[in-house]
Protein backbone atom coordinates (compact mmCIF):
# COMPACT_ATOMS: atom_id res chain seq x y z
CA UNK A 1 91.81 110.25 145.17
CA UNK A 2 93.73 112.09 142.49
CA UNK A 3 92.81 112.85 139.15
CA UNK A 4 95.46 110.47 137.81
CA UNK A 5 93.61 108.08 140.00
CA UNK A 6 90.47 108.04 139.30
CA UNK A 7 91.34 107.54 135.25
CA UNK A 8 93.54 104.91 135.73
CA UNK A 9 90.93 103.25 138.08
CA UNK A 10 88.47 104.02 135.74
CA UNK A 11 89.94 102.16 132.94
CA UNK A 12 90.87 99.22 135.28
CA UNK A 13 87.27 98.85 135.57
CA UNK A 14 86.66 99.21 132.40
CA UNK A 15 88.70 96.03 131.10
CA UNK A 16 86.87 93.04 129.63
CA UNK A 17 86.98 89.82 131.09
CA UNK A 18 90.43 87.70 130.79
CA UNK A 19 89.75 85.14 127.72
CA UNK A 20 91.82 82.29 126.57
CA UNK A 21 93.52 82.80 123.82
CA UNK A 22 91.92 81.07 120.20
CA UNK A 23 92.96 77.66 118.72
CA UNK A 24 93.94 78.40 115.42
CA UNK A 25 93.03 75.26 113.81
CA UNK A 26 89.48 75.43 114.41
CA UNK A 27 90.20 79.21 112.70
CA UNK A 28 91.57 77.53 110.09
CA UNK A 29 94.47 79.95 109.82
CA UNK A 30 98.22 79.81 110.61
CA UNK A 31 98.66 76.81 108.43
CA UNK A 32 102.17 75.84 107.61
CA UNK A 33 103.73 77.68 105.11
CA UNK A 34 107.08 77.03 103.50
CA UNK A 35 110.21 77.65 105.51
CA UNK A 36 113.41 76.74 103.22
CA UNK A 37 116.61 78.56 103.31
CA UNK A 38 115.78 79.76 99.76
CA UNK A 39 112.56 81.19 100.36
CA UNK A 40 114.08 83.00 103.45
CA UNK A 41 117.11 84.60 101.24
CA UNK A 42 114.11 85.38 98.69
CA UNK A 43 111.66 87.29 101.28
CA UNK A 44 115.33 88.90 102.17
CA UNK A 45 115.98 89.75 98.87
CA UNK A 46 112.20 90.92 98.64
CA UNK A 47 112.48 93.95 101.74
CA UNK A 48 115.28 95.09 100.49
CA UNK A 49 118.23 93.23 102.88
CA UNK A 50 121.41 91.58 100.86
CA UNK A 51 121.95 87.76 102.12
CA UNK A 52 125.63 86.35 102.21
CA UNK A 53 126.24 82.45 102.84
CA UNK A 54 128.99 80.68 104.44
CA UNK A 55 130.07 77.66 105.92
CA UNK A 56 131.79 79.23 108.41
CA UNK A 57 131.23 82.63 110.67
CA UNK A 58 134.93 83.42 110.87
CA UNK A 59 134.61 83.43 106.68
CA UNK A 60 132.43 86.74 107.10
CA UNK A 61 135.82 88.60 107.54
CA UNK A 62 136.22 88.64 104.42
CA UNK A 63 133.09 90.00 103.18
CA UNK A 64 133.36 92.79 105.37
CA UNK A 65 136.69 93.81 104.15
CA UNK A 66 135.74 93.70 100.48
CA UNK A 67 132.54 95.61 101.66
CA UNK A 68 133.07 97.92 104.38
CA UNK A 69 135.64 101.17 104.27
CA UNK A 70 138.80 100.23 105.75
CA UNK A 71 137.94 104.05 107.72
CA UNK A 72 134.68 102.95 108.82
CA UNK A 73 134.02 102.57 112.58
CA UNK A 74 132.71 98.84 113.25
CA UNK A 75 130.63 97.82 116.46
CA UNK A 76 130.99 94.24 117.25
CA UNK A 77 128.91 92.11 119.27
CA UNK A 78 130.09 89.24 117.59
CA UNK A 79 133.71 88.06 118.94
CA UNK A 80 134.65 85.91 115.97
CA UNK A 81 134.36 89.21 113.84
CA UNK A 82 136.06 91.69 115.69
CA UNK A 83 135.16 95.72 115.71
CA UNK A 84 137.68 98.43 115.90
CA UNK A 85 134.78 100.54 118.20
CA UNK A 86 135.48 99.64 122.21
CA UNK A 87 131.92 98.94 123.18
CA UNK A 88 132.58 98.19 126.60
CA UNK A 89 134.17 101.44 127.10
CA UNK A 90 131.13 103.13 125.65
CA UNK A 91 128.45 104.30 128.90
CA UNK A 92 126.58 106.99 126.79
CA UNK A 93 124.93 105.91 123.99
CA UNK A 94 125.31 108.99 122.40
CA UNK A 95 129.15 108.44 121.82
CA UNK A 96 128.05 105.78 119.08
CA UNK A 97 126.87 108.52 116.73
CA UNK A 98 128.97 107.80 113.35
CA UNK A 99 128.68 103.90 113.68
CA UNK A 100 129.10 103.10 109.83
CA UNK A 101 128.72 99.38 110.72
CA UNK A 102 126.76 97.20 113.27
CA UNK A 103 127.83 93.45 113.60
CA UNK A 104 125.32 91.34 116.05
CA UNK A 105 123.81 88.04 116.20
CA UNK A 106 120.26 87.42 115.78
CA UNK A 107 118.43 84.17 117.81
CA UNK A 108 116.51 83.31 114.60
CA UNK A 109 115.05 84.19 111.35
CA UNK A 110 111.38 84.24 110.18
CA UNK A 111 110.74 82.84 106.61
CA UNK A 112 107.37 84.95 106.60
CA UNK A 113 109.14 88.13 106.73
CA UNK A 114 112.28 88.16 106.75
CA UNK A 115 112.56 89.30 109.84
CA UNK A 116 115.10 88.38 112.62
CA UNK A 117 114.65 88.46 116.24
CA UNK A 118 117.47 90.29 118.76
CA UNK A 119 117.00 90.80 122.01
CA UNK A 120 119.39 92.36 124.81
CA UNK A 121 121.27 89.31 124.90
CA UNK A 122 122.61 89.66 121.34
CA UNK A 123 122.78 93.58 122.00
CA UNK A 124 124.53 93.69 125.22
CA UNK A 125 123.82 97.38 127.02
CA UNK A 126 123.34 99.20 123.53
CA UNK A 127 119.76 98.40 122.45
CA UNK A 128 120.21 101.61 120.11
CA UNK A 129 122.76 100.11 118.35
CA UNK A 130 120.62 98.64 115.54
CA UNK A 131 118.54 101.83 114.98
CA UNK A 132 121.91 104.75 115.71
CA UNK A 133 124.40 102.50 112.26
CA UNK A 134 124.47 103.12 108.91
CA UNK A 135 124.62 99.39 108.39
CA UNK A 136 123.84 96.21 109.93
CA UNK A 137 125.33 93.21 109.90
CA UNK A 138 123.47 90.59 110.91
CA UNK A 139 125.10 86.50 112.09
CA UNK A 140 122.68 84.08 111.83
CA UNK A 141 122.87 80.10 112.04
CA UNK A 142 121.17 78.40 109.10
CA UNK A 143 119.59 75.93 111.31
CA UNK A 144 117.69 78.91 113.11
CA UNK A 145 114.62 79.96 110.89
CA UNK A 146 111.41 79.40 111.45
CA UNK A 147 108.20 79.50 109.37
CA UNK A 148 106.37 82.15 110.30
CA UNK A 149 105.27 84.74 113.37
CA UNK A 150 103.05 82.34 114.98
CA UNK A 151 105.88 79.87 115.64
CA UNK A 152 108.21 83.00 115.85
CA UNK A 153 106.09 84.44 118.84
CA UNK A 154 105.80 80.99 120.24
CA UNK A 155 110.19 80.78 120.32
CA UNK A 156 110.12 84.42 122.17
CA UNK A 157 107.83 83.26 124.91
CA UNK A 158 110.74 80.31 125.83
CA UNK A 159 113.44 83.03 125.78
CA UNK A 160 112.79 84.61 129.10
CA UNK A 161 114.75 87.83 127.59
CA UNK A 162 113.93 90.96 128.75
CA UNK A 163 114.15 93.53 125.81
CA UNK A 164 113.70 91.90 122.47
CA UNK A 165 112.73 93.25 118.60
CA UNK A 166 112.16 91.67 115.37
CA UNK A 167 114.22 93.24 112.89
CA UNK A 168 113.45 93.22 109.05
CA UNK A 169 115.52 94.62 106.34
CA UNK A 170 117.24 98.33 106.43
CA UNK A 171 114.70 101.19 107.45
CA UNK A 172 112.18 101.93 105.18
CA UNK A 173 109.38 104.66 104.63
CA UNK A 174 106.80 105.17 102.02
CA UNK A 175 104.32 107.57 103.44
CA UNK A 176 105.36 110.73 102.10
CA UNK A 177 104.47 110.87 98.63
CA UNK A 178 104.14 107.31 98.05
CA UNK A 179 107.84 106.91 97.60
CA UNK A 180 109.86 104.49 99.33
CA UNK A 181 112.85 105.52 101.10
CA UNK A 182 115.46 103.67 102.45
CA UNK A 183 117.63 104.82 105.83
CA UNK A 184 115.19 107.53 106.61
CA UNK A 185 114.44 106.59 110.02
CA UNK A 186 117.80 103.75 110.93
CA UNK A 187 119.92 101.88 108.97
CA UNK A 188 120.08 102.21 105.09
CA UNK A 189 121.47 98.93 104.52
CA UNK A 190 120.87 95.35 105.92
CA UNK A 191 122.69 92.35 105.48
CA UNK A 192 122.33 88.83 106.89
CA UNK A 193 125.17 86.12 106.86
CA UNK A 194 123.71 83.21 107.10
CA UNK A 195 126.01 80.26 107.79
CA UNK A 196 126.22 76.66 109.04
């Protein structure tokens, strides 16, 4: 046997026997918190990610003109809100270096965090599109937030997806001097339509 082997084996070995997971009820934690609209615009509002409502996806044009240079370069993932960056004719992902703005849908919202969950259905081939734009622009249905990561990790499980990441808020960092930075790592600005 290798090396490589023998430590792998090793640690096979060393793994503790297969439990089922807890109930949480007899933990007495995970009990239901609030879930509203409001208090999921608020926890946005909280890590830092602007909220826009409308009745209607196709009314997001509109913000996105007032809001985004008419120069910018726009990824779309969303058809109703159309791009002026040809995704499909994209292979390398590092020709979408200088994406100002990201448009995608996300499957649902957590009113926890303020977090939304993508996965590579939403993304398409670009999973680096969220962490390579300036901006993102997230689509989400009002009628798809839940109330908080234990019912959130209970949704991904039914997906099936392959890739999949919970996004919250633009990129932030506060380890270096105990400032907090926004956009030092990925996007420095976040916004979720919410409509329906």
């Amino acid at each position: 046997m290798s090396s490589r082997a023998d430590i792998l084996q090793a640690i096979r070995s060393a793994q503790p026997a297969a439990l089922p997971m807890p109930d949480l009820a007899t933990l007495k934690v995970g009990g239901r918190m609030e879930c509203s609209l409001t208090h999921f615009i608020a926890m946005l509002d909280f890590i830092g990610a602007r909220s826009v409502r409308t009745a209607r996806i196709e009314d997001a044009a509109t913000w996105l003109r007032e809001h985004v240079p008419t120069t910018a370069k726009i990824a779309s993932r969303v058809p109703e809100l159309p791009g002026n960056v040809d995704l499909a004719g994209i292979s390398d992902p590092h020709d979408l270096d200088g994406i100002h703005t990201v448009i995608f849908p996300a499957r649902f919202g957590v009113c926890e965090n303020g977090a939304v969950w993508v996965d590579e259905t939403e993304l398409g081939p670009h999973r680096v599109l969220p962490m390579i734009a300036e901006h993102l622009f997230i689509v989400l249905r009002a009628d798809q937030i839940v109330a908080d990561m234990h019912e959130a990790y209970r949704r991904v499980g039914q997906i099936g997806s392959g890739f999949g990441l919970f996004l919250a808020g633009p990129s932030k960092t506060a380890d270096i001097e105990q400032c907090l930075v926004i956009g030092a790592h990925g996007a420095r600005g976040a916004t979720v339509l919410i409509w329906g």
